[in-house]
Every structure is written in C-alpha cells, then in structure tokens.
Protein backbone atom coordinates (compact mmCIF):
# COMPACT_ATOMS: atom_id res chain seq x y z
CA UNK A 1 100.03 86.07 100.54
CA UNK A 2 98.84 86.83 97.33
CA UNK A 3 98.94 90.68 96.72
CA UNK A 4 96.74 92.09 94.02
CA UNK A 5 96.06 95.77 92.82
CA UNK A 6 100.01 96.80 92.36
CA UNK A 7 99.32 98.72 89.43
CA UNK A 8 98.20 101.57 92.15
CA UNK A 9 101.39 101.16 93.63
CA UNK A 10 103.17 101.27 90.02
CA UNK A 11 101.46 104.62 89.77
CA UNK A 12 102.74 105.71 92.45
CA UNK A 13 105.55 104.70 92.18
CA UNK A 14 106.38 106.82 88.84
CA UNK A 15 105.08 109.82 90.43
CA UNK A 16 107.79 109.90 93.09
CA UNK A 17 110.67 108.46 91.11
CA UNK A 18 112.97 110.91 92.82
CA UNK A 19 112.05 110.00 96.07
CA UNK A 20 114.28 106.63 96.34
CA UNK A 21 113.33 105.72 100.68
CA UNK A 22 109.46 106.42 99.37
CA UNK A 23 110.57 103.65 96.34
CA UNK A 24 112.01 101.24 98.84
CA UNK A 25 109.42 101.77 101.47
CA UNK A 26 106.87 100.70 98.95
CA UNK A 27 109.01 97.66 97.94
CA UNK A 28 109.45 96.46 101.79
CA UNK A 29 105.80 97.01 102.18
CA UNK A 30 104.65 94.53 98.77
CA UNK A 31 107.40 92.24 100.25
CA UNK A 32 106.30 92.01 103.29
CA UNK A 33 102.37 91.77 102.19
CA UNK A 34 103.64 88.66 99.78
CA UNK A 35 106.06 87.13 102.16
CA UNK A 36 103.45 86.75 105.27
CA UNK A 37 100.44 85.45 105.64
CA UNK A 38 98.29 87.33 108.36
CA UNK A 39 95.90 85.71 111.00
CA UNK A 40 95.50 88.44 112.85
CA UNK A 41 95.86 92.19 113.15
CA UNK A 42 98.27 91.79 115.71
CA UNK A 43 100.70 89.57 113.77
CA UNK A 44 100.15 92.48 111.24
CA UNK A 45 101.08 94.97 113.35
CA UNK A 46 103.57 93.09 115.05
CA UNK A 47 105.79 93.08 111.54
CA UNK A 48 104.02 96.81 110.22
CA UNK A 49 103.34 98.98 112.91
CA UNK A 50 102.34 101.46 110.43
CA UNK A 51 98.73 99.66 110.27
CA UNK A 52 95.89 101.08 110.78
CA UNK A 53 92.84 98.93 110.55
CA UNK A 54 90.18 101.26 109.01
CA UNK A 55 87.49 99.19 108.35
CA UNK A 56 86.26 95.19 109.80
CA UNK A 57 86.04 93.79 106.77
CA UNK A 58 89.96 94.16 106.68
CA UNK A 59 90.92 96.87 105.19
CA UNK A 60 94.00 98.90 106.05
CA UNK A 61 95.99 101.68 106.01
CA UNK A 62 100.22 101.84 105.69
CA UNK A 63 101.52 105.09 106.69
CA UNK A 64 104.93 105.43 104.66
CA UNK A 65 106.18 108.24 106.72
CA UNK A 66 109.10 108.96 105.19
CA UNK A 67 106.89 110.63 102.31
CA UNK A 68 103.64 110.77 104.62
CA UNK A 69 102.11 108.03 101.98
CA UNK A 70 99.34 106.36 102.66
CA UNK A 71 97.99 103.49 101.28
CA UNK A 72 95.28 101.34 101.49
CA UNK A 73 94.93 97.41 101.38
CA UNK A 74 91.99 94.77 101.86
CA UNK A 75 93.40 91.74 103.38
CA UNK A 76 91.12 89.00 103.49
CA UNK A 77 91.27 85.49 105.32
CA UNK A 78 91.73 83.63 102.32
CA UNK A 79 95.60 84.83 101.89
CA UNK A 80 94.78 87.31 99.67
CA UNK A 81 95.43 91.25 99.53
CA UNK A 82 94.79 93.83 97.38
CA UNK A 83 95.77 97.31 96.78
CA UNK A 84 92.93 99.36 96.70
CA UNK A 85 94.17 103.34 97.08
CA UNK A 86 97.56 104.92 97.48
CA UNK A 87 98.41 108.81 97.83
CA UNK A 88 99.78 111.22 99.47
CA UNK A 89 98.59 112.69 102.99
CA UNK A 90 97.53 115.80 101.50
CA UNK A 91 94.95 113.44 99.43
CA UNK A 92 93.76 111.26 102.29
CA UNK A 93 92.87 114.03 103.89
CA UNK A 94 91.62 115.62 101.41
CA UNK A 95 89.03 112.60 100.71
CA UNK A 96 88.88 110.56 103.49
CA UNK A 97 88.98 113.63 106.43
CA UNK A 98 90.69 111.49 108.60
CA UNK A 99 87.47 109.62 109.61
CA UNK A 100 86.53 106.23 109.70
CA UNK A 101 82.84 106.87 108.75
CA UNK A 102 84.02 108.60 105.61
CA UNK A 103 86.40 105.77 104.52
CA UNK A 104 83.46 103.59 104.94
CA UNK A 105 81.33 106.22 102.95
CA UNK A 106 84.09 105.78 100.09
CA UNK A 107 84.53 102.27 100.46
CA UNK A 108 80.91 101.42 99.74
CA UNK A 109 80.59 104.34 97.01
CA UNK A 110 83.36 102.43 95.35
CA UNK A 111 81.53 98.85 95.65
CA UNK A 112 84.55 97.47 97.93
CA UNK A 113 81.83 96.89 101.11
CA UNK A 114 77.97 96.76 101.04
C-alpha cells in the first residue's frame, strides 16, 4: 500500500523522541500500512487490532497504547493510505470528544468528506 501524509507522523515523531516503544510503535504501524494491502476491515483488524473504523469512507483510528496515541488514516480501495491526524489522547479528546458525529464534523470542516 502506498502510505501518504508521514510528515504528521514525522511530527510526531520529534515530539516524543524520548519515548523509544511510542518510536517503534509508529514504525510497525507505517510498516505494516506499506507492507499490506487491505480488502477489508477485517483483514485490517485481523493484523491491527488497534483499528477503529471511524468513518465509511475509510477512515481510521490506531490506538498506540503504549503512549495512548492516536492516529488517524484514510485508506481507500485503490491501495492507497494517508495520514491525516496524529496526537495524543488528551488531544483526541479534546477535539474529537470521543464521538463519531464529531470526527465526521471535523472531517468535513477539513474538506477530507463532503
């Protein structure tokens, strides 16, 4: 798969420098985005159970629990995905409330969906 948008991830990345399983989790997750390609949400889930799927038009969330991380892809049919946010929990929350309706709210404010 293709994986776009891992400048977000870069980010993050030098935010937490100190936090080396947060670093590696992040590295297994862009591996395994760019290794597979995903027909399903249940092949997804099958190799990251951390997936959520937030929204039908494929977008999801990783929970990196290790540092409560959260980030969110669009993976579309074509084999490609893209990194669209990444944060911590206390910022998902923060924005997003924890409800779907609200990520959609977000997701259309920020001209990913119509």
């Amino acid at each position: 798969m293709r994986l776009t948008g891992k400048k977000i991830l870069t980010k993050l990345k030098l935010k937490e420098t100190g936090h080396t399983k947060l670093l590696r989790e992040i590295d297994q997750l862009i591996s395994d985005l760019e290794d597979n390609d995903f027909h399903s949400f249940e092949e997804l889930r099958s190799l990251r159970p951390d997936a959520d799927r937030v929204h039908h038009e494929g977008f999801y969330f990783f929970n990196i629990n290790i540092h409560r991380t959260l980030i969110l892809v669009e993976i579309e049919a074509n084999g490609e995905a893209t990194i669209v946010w990444a944060e911590n929990l206390q910022e998902y929350e923060r924005i997003f409330k924890n409800n779907k309706a609200v990520i959609e709210k977000w997701l259309k404010n920020h001209g990913w969906v119509n």
